[in-house]
Protein backbone atom coordinates (compact mmCIF):
# COMPACT_ATOMS: atom_id res chain seq x y z
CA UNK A 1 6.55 31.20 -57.02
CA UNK A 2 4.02 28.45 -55.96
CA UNK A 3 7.49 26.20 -55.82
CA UNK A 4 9.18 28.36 -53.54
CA UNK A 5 6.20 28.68 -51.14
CA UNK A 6 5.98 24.93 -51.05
CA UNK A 7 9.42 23.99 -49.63
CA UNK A 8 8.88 26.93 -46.73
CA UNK A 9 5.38 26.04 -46.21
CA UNK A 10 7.17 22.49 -45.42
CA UNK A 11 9.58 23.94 -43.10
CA UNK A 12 7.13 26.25 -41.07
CA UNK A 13 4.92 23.05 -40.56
CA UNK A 14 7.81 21.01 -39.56
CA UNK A 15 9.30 23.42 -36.98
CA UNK A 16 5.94 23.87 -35.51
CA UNK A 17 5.37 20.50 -35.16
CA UNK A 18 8.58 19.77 -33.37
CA UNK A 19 8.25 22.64 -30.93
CA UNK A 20 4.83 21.36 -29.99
CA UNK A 21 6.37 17.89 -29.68
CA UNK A 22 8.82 19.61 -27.35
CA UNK A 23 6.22 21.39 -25.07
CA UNK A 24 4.44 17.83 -25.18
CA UNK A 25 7.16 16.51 -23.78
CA UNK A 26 8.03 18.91 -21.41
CA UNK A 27 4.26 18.67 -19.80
CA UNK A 28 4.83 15.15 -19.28
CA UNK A 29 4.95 14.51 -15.06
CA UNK A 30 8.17 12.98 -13.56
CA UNK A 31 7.55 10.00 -12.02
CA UNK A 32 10.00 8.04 -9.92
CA UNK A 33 9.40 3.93 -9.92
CA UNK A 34 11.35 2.30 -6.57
CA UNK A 35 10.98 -1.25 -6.98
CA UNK A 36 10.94 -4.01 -4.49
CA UNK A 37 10.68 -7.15 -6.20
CA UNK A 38 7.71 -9.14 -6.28
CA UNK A 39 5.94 -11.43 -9.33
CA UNK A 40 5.72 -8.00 -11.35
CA UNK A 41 9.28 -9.08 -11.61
CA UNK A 42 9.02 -12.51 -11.67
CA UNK A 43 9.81 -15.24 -14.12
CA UNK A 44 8.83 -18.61 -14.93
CA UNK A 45 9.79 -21.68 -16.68
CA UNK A 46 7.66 -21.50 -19.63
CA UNK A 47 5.01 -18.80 -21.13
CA UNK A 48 2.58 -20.79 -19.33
CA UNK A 49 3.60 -21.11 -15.86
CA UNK A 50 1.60 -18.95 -13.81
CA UNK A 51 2.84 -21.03 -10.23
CA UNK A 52 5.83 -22.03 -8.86
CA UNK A 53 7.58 -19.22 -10.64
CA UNK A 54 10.59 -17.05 -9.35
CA UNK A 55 9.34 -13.73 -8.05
CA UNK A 56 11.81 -10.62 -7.96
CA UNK A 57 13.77 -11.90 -10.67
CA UNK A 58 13.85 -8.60 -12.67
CA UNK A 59 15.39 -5.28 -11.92
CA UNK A 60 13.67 -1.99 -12.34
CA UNK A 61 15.00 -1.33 -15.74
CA UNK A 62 14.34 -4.26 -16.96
CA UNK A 63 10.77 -3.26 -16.01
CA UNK A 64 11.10 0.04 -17.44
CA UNK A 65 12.17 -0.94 -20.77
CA UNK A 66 9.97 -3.75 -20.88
CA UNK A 67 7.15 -1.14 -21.23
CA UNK A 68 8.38 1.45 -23.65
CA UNK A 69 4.72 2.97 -23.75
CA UNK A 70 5.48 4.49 -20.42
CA UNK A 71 7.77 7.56 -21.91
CA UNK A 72 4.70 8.26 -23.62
CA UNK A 73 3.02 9.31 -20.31
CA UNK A 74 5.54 10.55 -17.82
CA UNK A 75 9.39 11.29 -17.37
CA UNK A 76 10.19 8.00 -16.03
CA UNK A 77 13.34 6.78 -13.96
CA UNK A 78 13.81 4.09 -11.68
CA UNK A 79 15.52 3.18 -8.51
CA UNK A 80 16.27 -0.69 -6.76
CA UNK A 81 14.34 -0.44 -3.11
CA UNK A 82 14.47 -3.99 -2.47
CA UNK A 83 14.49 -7.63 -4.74
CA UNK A 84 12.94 -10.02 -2.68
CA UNK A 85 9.00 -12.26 -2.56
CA UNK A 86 6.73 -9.56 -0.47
CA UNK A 87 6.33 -12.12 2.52
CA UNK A 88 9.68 -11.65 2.86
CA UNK A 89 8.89 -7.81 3.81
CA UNK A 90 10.78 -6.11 6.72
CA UNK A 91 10.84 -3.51 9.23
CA UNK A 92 13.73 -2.63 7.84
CA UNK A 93 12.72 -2.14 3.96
CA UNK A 94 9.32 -0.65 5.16
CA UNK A 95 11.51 1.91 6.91
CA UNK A 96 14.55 2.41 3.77
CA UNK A 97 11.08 2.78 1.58
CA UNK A 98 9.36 5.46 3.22
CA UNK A 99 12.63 7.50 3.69
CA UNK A 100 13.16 7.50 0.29
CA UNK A 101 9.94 7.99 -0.84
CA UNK A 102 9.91 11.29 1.44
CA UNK A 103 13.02 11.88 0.29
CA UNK A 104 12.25 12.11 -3.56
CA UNK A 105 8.49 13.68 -2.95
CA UNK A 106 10.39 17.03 -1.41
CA UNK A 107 11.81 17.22 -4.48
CA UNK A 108 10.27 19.83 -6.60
CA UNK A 109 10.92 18.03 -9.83
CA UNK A 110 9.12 14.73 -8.40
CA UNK A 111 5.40 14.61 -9.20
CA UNK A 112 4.75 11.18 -8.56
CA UNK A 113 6.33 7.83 -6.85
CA UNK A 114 5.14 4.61 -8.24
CA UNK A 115 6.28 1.35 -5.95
CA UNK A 116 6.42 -2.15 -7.62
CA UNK A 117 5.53 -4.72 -4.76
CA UNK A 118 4.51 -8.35 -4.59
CA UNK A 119 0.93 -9.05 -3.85
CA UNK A 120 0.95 -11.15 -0.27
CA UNK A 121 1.41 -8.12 1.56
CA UNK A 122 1.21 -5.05 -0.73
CA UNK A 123 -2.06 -4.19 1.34
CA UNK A 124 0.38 -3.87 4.50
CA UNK A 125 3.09 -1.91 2.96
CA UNK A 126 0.24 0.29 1.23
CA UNK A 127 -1.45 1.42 5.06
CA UNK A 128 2.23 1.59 6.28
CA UNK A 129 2.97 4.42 3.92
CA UNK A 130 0.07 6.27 4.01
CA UNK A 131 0.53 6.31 7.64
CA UNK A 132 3.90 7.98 7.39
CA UNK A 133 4.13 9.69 3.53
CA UNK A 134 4.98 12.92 4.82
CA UNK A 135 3.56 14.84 0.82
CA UNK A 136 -0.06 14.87 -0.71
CA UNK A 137 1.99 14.04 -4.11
CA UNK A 138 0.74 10.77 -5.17
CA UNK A 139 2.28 7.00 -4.49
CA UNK A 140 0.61 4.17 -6.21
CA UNK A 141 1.95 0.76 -5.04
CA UNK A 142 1.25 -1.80 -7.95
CA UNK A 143 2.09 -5.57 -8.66
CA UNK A 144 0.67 -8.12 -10.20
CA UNK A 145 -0.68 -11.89 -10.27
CA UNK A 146 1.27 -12.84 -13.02
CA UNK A 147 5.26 -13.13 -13.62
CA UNK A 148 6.71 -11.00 -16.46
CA UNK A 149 7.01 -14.31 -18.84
CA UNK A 150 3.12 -16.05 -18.49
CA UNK A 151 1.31 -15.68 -21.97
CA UNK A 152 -0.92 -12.83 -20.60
CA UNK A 153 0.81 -10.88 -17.79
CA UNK A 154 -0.73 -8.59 -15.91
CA UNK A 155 2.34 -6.75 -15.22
CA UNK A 156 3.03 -4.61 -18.16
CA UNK A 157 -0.73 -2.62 -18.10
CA UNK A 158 -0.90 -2.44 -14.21
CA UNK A 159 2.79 -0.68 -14.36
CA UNK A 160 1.11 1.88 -17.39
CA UNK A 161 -1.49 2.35 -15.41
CA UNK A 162 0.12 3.02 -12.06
CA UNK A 163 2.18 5.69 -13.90
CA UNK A 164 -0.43 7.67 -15.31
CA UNK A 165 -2.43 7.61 -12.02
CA UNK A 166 1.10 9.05 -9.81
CA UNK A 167 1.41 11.69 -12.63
CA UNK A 168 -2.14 12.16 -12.02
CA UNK A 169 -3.52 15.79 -10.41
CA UNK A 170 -6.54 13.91 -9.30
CA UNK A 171 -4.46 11.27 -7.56
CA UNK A 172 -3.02 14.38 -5.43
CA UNK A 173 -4.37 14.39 -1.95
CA UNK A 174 -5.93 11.04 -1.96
CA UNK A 175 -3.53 9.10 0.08
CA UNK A 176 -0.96 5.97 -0.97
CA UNK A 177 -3.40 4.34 -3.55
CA UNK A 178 -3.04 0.41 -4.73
CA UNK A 179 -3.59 -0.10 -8.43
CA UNK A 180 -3.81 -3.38 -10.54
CA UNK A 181 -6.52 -4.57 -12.84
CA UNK A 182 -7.62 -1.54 -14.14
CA UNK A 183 -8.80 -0.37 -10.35
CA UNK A 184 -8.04 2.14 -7.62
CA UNK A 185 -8.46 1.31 -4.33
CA UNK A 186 -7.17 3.19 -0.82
CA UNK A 187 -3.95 1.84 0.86
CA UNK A 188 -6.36 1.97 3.88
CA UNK A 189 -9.08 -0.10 2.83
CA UNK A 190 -7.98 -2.68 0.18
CA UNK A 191 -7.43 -6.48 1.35
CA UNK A 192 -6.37 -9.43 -1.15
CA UNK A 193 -9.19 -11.32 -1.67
CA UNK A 194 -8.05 -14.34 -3.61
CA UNK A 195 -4.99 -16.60 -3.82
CA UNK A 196 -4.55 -16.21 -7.97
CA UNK A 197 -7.04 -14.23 -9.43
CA UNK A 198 -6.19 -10.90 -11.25
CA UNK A 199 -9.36 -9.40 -9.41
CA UNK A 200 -8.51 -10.25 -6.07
CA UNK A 201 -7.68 -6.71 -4.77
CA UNK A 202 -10.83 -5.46 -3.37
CA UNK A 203 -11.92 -3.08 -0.34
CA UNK A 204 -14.96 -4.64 1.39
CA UNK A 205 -18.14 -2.80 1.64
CA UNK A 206 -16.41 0.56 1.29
CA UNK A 207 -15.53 -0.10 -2.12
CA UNK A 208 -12.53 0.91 -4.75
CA UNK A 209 -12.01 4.69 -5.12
CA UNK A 210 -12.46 4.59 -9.28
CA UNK A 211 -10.58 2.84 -12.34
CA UNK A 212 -8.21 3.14 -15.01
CA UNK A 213 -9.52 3.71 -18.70
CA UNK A 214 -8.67 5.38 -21.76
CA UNK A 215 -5.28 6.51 -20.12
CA UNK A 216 -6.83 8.26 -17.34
CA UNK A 217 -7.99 8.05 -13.71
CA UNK A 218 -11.59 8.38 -12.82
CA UNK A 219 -11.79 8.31 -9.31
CA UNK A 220 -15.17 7.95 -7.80
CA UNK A 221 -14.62 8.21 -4.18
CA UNK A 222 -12.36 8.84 -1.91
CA UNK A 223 -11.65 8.03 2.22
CA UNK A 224 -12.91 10.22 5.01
CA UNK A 225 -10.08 8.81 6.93
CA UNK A 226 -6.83 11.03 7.79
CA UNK A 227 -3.59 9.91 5.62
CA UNK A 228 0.18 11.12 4.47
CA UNK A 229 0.92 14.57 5.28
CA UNK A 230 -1.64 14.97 7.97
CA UNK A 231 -0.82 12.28 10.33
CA UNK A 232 1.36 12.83 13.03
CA UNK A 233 3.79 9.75 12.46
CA UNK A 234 7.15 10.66 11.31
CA UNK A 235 9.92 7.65 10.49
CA UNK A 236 12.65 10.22 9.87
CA UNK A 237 15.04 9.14 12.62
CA UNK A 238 13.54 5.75 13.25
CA UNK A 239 15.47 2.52 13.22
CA UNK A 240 13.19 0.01 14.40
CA UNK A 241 9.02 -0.50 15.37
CA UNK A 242 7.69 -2.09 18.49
CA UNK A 243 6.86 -5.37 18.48
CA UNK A 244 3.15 -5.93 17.93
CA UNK A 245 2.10 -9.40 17.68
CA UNK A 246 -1.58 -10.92 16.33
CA UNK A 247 -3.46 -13.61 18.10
CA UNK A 248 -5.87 -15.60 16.13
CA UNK A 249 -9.16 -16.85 17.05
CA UNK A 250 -10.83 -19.89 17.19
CA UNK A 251 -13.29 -22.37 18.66
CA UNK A 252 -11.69 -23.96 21.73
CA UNK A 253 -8.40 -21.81 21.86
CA UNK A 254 -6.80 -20.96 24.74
CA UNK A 255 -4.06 -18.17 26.34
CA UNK A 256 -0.91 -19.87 24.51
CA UNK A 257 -0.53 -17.19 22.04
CA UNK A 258 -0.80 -14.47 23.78
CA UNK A 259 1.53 -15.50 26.73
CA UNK A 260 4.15 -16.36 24.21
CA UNK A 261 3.26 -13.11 22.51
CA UNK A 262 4.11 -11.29 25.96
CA UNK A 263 6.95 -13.78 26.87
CA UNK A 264 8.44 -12.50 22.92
CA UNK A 265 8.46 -8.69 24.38
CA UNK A 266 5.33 -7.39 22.29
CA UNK A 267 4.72 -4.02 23.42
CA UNK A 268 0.90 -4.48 21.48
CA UNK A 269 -1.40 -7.34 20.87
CA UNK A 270 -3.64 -7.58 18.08
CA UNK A 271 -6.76 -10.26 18.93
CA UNK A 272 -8.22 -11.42 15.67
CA UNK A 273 -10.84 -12.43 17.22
CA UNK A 274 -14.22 -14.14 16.05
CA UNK A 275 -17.61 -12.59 15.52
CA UNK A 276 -17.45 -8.75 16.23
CA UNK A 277 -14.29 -8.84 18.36
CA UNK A 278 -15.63 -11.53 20.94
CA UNK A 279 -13.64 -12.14 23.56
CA UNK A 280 -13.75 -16.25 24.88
CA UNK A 281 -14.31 -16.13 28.67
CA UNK A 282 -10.82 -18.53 29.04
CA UNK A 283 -9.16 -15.24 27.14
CA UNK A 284 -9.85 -12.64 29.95
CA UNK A 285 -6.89 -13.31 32.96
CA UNK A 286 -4.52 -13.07 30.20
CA UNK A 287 -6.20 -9.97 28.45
CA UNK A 288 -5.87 -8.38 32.16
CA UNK A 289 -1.86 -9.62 33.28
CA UNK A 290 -0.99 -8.67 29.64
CA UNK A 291 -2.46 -4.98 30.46
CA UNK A 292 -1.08 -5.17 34.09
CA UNK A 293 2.58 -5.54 31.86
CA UNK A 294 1.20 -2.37 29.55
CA UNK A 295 0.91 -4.57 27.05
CA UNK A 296 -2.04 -2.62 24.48
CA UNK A 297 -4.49 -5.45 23.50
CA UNK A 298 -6.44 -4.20 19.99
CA UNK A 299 -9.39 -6.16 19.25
CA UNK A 300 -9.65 -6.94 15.90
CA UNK A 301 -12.65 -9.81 13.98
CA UNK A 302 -11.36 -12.20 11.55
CA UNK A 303 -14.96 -11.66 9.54
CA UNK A 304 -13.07 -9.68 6.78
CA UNK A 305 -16.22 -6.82 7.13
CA UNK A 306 -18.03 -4.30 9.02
CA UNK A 307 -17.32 -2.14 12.38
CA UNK A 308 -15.54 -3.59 15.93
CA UNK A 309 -18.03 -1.84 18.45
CA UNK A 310 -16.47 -0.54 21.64
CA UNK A 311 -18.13 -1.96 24.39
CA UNK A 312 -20.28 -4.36 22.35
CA UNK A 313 -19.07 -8.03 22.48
CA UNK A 314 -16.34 -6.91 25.61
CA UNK A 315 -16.67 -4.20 28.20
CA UNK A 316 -13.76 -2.44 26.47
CA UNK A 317 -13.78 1.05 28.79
CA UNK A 318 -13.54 -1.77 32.20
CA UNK A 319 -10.97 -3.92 30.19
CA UNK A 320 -8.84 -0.87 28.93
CA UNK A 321 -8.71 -1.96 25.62
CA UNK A 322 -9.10 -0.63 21.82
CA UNK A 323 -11.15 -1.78 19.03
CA UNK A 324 -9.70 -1.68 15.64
CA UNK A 325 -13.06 -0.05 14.00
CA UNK A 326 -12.91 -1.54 10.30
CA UNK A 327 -9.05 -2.54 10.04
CA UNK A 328 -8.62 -5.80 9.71
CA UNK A 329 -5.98 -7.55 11.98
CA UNK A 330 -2.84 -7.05 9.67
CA UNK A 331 -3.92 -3.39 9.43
CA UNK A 332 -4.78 -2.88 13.03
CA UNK A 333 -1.26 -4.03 13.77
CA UNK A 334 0.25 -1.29 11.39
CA UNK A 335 -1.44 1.41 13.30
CA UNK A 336 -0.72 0.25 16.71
CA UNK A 337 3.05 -0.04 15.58
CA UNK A 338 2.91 4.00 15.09
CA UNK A 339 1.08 4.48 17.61
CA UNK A 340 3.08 2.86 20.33
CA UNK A 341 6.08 5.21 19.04
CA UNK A 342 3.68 8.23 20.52
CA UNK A 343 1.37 6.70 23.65
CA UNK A 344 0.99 3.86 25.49
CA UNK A 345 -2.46 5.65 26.86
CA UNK A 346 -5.12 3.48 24.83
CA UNK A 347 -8.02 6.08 25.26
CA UNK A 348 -5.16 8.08 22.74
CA UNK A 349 -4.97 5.48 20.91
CA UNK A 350 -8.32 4.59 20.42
CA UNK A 351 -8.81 7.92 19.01
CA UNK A 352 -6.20 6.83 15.92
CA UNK A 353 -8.42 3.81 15.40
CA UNK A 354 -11.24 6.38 14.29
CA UNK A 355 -8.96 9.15 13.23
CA UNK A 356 -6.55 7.29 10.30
């Protein structure tokens, strides 16, 4: 008798154990990765080359497969956005990527988008989207430092990551979030803050939003600031963005830039001014033809930190013009892109500089 019990003992355990592996499974998120190239899918010469490598070598299966862990966590498929370096970003990918990540989030079995980018201007393409995300579902831009073939690339456990955090209830809500080295930051706030270091993503004085550890996100934080689904920017039917130029300053510059900047057809100017915002005395006829021409002049302070006051280092209500609050110049730009496809009146404006 004890025989016969055995083998059916055996059974019941194994069928119960494979129907739990099945509702496992089927708890798992889906999570769609669009790629668009970058080092994450770079290559280089040798296990030790870590510059001068190719970036956006690899497509997004080779990504996929290159990190089998990730069927662990989520459902995972992929899709090819883009292959190129990310300074070689466009209007015109920003614009394909957003479509398609709108696209895929009103889909009912989508829980989750996870973009791979390169890191020169992954903090650009992060504000861009959570300017015009139209879901609270999560999207997790990620990339890394690294190409896919150095000796210890970063790649591989910032893609795991960035898949658990888009599968991620906690991530829901929290606007387009950038993660790599273990941390989460805002699309908003974060700014690369060195040439090669894996640590260089950081968000100045605000601060990240939590980390990655043990396979989960602990989130710490999170922005006061308007994002996705409850902006009013919509790219649906857009083709193109107005032309929004950034002037840098400097000791002893003069009006060069920003005449050629109106001369180009910019519908906006971004100042990246010094100090908080200053504006150089030599600066003001130009600030004021540029305005006569509607041109929207944003001041913006190279410092990397802290607030733009209105009306502190220019009289901006006599001036007309907008400060860019804490955005830096590359951000302010972003915003004054989208905004510029809804006002030209800069006291509206002004209110998206403190609003998103």
């Amino acid at each position: 008798m004890y025989k016969s019990v055995k083998p059916l003992f055996a059974l019941t355990a194994l069928a119960m154990s494979l129907s739990f592996g099945s509702a496992f499974a089927d708890s798992l998120p889906n999570v769609v990765i669009l790629a668009t190239g970058g080092t994450i899918a770079g290559t280089g010469a040798s296990s030790t080359t870590t510059v001068g490598y190719q970036a956006a070598k690899l497509n997004v299966d080779k990504m996929i497969q290159g990190v089998p862990e990730l069927q662990k966590v989520a459902h995972v498929t992929g899709e090819q956005v883009a292959q190129i370096a990310s300074e070689s970003m466009t209007d015109e990918v920003w614009l394909k990527l957003a479509k398609e990540v709108n696209r895929l989030l009103a889909k009912p079995d989508v829980d989750g988008i996870v973009i791979t980018h390169g890191t020169d201007t992954i903090e650009e393409t992060a504000y861009f989207l959570d300017l015009v995300v139209k879901s609270k579902k999560p999207v997790v831009i990620v990339g890394s430092m690294r190409p896919s073939t150095a000796i210890s690339a970063d790649g591989p456990i910032n893609l795991y990551n960035a898949v658990i955090l888009a599968g991620s209830k906690d991530a829901v809500g929290k606007g387009v979030l950038v993660c790599l080295n273990d941390q989460i930051n805002a699309g908003r706030d974060v700014t690369k803050t060195n040439t090669s270091d894996t640590d260089t993503f950081k968000s100045p004085e605000l601060g990240l939003l939590g980390y990655m550890q043990d396979n989960k996100a602990h989130f710490y934080r999170q922005s006061t600031r308007l994002n996705t689904a409850n902006t009013p920017f919509d790219v649906s039917d857009m083709t193109s963005l107005p032309r929004v130029d950034i002037v840098y300053g400097y000791e002893g510059m003069d009006d060069t830039e920003m005449k050629a900047a109106v001369a180009a057809g910019a519908k906006g100017i971004v100042m990246d001014s010094v100090g908080d915002g200053s504006v150089p005395v030599q600066m003001y006829p130009e600030y004021r033809e540029a305005r006569k021409q509607g041109v929207v002049i944003v001041r913006a302070s190279r410092v990397g930190n802290g607030i733009v006051a209105r009306n502190g280092e220019a009289n901006d209500d006599q001036e007309d013009l907008v400060v860019a609050d804490t955005l830096n110049a590359q951000k302010a730009r972003i915003l004054l892109r989208l905004a510029l496809t809804q006002t030209n009146d800069t006291k509206e404006i002004q209110k998206m500089f403190y609003t998103y």
